[in-house]
Protein backbone atom coordinates (compact mmCIF):
# COMPACT_ATOMS: atom_id res chain seq x y z
CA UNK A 1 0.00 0.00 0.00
CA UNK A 2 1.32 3.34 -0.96
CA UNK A 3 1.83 6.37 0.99
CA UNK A 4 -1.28 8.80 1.00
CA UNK A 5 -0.40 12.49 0.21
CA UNK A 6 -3.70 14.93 1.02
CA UNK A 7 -2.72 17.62 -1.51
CA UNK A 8 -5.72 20.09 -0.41
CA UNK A 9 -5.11 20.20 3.12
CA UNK A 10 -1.34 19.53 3.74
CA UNK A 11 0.23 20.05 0.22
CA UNK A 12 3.49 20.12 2.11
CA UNK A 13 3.66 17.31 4.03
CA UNK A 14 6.06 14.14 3.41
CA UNK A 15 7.14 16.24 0.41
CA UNK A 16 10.84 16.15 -0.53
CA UNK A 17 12.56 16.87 -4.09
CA UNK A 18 15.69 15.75 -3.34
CA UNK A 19 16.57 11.76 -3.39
CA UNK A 20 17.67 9.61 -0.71
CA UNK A 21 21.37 9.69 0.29
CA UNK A 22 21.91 5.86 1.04
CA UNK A 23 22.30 4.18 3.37
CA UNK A 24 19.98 6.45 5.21
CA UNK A 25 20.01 3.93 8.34
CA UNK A 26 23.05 4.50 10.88
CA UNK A 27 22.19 2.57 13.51
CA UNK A 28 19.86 -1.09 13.35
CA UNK A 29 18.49 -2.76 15.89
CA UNK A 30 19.00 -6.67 16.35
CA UNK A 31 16.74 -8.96 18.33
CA UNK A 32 18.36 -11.50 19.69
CA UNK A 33 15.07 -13.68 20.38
CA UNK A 34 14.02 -13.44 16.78
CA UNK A 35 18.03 -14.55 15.27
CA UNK A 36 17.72 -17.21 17.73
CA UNK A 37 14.28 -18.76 16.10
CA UNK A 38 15.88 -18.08 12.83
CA UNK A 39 19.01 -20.00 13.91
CA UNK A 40 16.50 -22.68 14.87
CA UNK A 41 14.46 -23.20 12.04
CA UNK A 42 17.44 -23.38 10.29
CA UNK A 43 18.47 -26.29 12.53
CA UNK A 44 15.34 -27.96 12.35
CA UNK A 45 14.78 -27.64 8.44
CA UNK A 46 18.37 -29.61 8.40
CA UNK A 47 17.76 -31.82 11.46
CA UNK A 48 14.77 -33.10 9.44
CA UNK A 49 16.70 -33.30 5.89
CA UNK A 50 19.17 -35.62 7.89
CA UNK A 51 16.25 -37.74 9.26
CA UNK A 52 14.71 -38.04 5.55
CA UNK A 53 17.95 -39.24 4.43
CA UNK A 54 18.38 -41.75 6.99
CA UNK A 55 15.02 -43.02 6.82
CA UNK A 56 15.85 -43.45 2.98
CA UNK A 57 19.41 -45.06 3.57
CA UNK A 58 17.60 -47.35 6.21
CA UNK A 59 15.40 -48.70 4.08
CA UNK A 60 18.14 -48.87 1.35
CA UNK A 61 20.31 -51.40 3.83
CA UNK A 62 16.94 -53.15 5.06
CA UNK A 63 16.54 -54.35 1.95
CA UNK A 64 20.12 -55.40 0.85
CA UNK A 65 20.28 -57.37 3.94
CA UNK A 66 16.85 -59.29 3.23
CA UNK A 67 18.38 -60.25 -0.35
CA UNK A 68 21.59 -61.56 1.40
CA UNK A 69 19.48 -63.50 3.92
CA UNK A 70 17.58 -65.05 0.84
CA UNK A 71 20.91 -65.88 -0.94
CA UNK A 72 22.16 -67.32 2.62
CA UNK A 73 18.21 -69.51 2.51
CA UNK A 74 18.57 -70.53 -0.76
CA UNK A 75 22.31 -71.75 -0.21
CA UNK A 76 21.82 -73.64 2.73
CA UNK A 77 18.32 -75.38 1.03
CA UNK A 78 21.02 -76.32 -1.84
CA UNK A 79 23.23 -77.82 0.86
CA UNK A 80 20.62 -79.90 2.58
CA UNK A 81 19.25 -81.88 -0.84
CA UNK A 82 20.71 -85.20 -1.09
CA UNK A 83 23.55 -85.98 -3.67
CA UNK A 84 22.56 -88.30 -6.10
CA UNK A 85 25.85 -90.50 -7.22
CA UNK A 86 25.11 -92.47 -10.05
């Protein structure tokens, strides 16, 4: 929304012909309270990034140990049939 000038009252007011001479701000103000939940958002949007990829990487190594269990299943079942000498 844009600053309202009343021209036929105060013609005068907020009126200035010359531009800005940047930076026009000396001195800022810092709360600490609101860097601190920035800091921490931060830390949680990465904290949960981490816990995505482990979740993935989890179920990556879930599922190569399943296939090595079958491999270990289907050697031993080879081991237990009978030899046939002929």
């Amino acid at each position: 929304m844009g600053l309202y000038i009343n021209k036929k009252n105060y013609p005068e007011v907020y009126k200035n012909n010359q531009s800005p001479k940047e930076p026009n701000q000396q001195l800022s103000r810092q709360d600490s309270l609101s860097e601190l939940i920035n800091e921490q958002q931060k830390a949680n949007a990465a904290l949960t990034e981490a816990l995505a990829e482990l979740g993935l990487r989890y179920s990556q190594q879930e599922e190569s140990k399943i296939n090595q269990w079958n491999q270990i299943d289907s050697q031993l079942q080879d081991l237990k049939q009978p030899v046939n000498k002929e």
